[in-house]
Protein backbone atom coordinates (compact mmCIF):
# COMPACT_ATOMS: atom_id res chain seq x y z
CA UNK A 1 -8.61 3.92 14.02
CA UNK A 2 -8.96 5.68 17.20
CA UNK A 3 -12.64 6.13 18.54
CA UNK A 4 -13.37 10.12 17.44
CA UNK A 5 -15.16 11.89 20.65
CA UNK A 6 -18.15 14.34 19.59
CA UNK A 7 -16.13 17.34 20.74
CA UNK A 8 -13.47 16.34 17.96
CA UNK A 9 -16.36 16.23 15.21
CA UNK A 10 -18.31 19.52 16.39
CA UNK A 11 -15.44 21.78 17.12
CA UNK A 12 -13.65 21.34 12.90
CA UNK A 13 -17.57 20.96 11.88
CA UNK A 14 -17.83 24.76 13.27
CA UNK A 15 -14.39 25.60 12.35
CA UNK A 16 -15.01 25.19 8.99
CA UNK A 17 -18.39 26.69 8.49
CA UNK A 18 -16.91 29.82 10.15
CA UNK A 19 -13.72 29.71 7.47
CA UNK A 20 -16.28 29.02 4.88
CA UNK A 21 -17.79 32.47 5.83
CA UNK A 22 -14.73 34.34 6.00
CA UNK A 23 -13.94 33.28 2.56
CA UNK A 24 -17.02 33.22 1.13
CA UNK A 25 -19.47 36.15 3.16
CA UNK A 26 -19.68 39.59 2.62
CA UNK A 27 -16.60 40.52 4.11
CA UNK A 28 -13.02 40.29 2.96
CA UNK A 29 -9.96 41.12 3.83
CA UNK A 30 -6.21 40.59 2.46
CA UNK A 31 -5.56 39.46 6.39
CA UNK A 32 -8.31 36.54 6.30
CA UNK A 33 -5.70 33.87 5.88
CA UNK A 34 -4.17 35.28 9.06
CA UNK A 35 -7.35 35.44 11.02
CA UNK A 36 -8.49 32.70 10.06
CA UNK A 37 -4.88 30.86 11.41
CA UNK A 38 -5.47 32.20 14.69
CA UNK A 39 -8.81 30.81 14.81
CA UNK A 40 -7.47 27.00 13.76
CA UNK A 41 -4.89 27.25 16.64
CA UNK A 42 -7.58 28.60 18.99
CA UNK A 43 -9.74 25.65 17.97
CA UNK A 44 -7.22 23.03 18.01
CA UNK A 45 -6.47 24.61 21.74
CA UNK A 46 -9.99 23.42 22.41
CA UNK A 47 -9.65 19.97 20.68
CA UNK A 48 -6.49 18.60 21.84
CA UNK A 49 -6.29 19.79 25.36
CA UNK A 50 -3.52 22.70 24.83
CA UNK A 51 -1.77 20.92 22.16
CA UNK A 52 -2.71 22.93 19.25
CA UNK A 53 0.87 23.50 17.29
CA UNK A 54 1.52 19.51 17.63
CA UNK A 55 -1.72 18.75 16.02
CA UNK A 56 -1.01 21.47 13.39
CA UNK A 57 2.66 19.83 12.69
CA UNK A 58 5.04 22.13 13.94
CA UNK A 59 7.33 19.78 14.55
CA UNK A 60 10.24 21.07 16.84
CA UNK A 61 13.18 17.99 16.53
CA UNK A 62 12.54 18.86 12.87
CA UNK A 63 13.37 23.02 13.00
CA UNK A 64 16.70 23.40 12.62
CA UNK A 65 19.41 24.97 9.60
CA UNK A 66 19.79 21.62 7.54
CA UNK A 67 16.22 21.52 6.97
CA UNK A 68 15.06 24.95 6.62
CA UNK A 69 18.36 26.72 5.25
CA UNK A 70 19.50 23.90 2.62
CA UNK A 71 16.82 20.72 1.80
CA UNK A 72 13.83 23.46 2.24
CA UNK A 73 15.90 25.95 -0.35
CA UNK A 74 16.46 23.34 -2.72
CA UNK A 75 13.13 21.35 -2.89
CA UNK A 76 11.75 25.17 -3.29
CA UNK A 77 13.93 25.43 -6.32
CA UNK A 78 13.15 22.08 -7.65
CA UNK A 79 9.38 22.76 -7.73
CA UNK A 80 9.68 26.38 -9.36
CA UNK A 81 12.10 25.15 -12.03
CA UNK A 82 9.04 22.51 -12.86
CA UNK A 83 6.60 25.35 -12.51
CA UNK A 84 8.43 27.62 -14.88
CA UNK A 85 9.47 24.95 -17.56
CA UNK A 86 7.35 22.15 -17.71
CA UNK A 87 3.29 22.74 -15.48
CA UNK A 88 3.09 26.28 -16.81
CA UNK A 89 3.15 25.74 -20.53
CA UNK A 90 2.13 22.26 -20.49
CA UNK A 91 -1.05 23.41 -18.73
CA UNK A 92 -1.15 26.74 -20.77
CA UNK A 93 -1.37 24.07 -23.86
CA UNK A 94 -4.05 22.08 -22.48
CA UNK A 95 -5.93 25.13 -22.18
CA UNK A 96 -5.54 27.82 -24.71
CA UNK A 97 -5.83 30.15 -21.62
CA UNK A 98 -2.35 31.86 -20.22
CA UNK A 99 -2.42 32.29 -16.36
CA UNK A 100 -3.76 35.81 -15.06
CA UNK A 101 -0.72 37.45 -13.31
CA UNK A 102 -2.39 41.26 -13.48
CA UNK A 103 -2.45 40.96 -10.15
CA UNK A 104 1.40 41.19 -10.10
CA UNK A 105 1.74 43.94 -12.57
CA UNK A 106 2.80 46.55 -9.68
CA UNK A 107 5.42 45.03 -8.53
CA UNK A 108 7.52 45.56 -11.23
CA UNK A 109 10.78 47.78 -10.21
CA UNK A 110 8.63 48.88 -7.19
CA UNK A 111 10.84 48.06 -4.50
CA UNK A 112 8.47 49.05 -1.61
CA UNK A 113 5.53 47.57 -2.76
CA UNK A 114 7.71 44.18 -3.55
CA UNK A 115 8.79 44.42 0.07
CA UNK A 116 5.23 44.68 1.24
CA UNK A 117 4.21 42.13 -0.96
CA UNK A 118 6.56 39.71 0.37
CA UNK A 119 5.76 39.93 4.04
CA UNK A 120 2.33 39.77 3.05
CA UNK A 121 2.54 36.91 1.02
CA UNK A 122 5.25 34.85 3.57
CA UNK A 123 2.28 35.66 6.23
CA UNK A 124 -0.89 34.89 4.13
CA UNK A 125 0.54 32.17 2.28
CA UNK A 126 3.65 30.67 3.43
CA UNK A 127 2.26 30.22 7.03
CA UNK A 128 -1.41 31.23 6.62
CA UNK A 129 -2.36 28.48 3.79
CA UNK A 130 -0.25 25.86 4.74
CA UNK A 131 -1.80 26.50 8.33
CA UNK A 132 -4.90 25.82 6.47
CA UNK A 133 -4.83 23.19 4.48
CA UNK A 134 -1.97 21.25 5.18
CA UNK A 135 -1.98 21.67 8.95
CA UNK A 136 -5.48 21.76 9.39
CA UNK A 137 -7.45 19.97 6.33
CA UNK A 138 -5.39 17.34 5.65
CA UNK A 139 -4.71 16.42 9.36
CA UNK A 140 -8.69 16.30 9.81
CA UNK A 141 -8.99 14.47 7.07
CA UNK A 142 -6.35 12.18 7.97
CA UNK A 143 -8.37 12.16 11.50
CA UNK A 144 -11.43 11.06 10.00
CA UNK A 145 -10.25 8.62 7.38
CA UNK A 146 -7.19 7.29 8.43
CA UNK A 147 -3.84 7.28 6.18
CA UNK A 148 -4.54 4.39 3.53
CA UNK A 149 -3.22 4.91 0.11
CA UNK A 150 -6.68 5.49 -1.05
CA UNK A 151 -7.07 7.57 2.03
CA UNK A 152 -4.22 9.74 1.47
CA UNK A 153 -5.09 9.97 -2.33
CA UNK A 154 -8.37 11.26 -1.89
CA UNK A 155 -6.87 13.63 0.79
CA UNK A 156 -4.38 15.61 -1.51
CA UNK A 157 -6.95 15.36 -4.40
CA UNK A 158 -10.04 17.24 -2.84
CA UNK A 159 -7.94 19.28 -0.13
CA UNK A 160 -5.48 20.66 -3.18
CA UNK A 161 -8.41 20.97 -5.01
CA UNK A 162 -10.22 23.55 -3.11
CA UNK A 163 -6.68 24.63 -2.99
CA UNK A 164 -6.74 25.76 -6.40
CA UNK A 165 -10.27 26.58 -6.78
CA UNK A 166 -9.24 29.58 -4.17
CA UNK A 167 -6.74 30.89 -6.78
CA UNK A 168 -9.53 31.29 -9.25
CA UNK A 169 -8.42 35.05 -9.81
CA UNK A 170 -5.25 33.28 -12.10
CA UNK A 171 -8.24 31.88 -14.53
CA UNK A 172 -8.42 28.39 -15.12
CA UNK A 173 -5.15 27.88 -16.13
CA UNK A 174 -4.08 29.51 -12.57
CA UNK A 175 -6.53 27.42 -10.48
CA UNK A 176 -5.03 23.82 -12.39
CA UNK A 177 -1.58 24.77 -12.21
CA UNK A 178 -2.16 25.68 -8.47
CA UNK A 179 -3.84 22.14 -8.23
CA UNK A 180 -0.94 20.81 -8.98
CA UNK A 181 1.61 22.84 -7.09
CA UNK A 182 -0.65 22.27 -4.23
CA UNK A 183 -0.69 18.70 -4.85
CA UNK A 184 3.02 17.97 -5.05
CA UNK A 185 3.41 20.07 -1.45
CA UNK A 186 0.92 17.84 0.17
CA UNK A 187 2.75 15.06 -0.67
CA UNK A 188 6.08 16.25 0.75
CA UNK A 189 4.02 17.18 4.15
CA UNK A 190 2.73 13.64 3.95
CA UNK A 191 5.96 11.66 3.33
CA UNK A 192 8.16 14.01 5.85
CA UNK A 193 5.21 12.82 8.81
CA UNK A 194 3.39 15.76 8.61
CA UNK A 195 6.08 18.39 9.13
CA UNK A 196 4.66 21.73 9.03
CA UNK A 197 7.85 24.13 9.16
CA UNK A 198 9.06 22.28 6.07
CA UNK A 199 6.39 23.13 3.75
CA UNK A 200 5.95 26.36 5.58
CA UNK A 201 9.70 27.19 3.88
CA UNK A 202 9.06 25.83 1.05
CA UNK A 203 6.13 27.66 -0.27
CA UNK A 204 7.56 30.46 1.29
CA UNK A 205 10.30 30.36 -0.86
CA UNK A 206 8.41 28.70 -3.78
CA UNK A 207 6.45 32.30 -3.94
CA UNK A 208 9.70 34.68 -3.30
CA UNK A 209 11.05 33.03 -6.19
CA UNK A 210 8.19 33.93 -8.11
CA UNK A 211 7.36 37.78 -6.62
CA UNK A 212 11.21 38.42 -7.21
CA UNK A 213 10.50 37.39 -11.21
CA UNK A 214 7.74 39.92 -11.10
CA UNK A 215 10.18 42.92 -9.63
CA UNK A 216 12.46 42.38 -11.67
CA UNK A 217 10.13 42.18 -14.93
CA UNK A 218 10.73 38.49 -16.16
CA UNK A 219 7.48 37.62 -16.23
């Protein structure tokens, strides 16, 4: 493992305390996914000498239509078929507690606020939380520990985790189906070397699949 400089342990070390606030202070915003992107890039600027999208993943030999218009797509597909059919009501079981999706109950037939909703969740989301804690998280992690099985195990575990714990508004049954959901993404970022704009479609997707159910009342 590659000697880590102090400037590469102070500058996440402050990075996360202020993301930490954002989340958890007294203010909040729908937009403090998206702040708090800008603030990752800005900070990776800082760490890795004007490199800050490399170090994030954004990958650019791997943007292009195969990936993002057809194995992106699919895998999307795959993982909300499994949501739908198997995670929800195996979890629901487990818990006696359905998820909380009150949330959603506006979007039904409203075509505007769907629209809204969308962009907002492709931005917050889609780029925003992957940003977060597959760009940034797991690469730290991966920084600090190295990428041994046990290594990458722990990685997905606590960093989808806290994942999941941040969708605690969807009740328990929300926050361990999230978990999970969370879980299987890491792992594609992991085994496709850390390839940002991948899972950045795919969750993307994942939730237009879902916010399209909700317009158009199946759930």
């Amino acid at each position: 493992m590659k000697k880590i400089s102090l400037r590469q342990i102070l500058i996440p070390s402050i990075t996360f305390a202020i993301i930490c606030f954002l989340w958890f202070g007294p203010i909040s915003t729908m937009f403090e996914n998206i702040i708090i992107s800008f603030i990752i890039i800005i900070a990776n600027y800082i760490e890795y000498k004007g490199k800050p999208f490399t170090a994030l993943g954004f990958q650019r030999d791997k943007l292009n239509v195969k990936n993002i218009l057809v194995y992106a797509p699919l895998v999307a597909l795959g993982l909300f078929v499994f949501y739908v059919f198997a995670l929800v009501p195996l979890i629901t079981k487990l818990t006696s507690v359905p998820i909380d999706y009150s949330g959603f109950d506006e979007l039904e037939g409203n075509l505007s606020y769907f629209l809204f909703f969308l962009l907002l969740v492709w931005a917050t989301a889609g780029f925003g939380e992957e940003i977060i804690f597959r760009g940034y998280f797991m690469r730290q992690f991966v920084k600090f520990f190295g990428e041994s099985k046990i290594s990458i195990a722990l990685n997905i575990i606590i960093v989808t985790g806290f994942f999941g714990f941040m969708h605690s508004g969807q009740g328990i049954t929300g926050q361990l189906v999230t978990w999970i959901v969370g879980a299987l993404i890491a792992l594609i970022f992991y085994l496709r070397k850390y390839d940002l704009w991948f899972v950045i479609a795919v969750h993307g997707l994942f939730n237009t699949l879902a916010l399209t159910c909700f317009y158009i009342g199946l759930v």
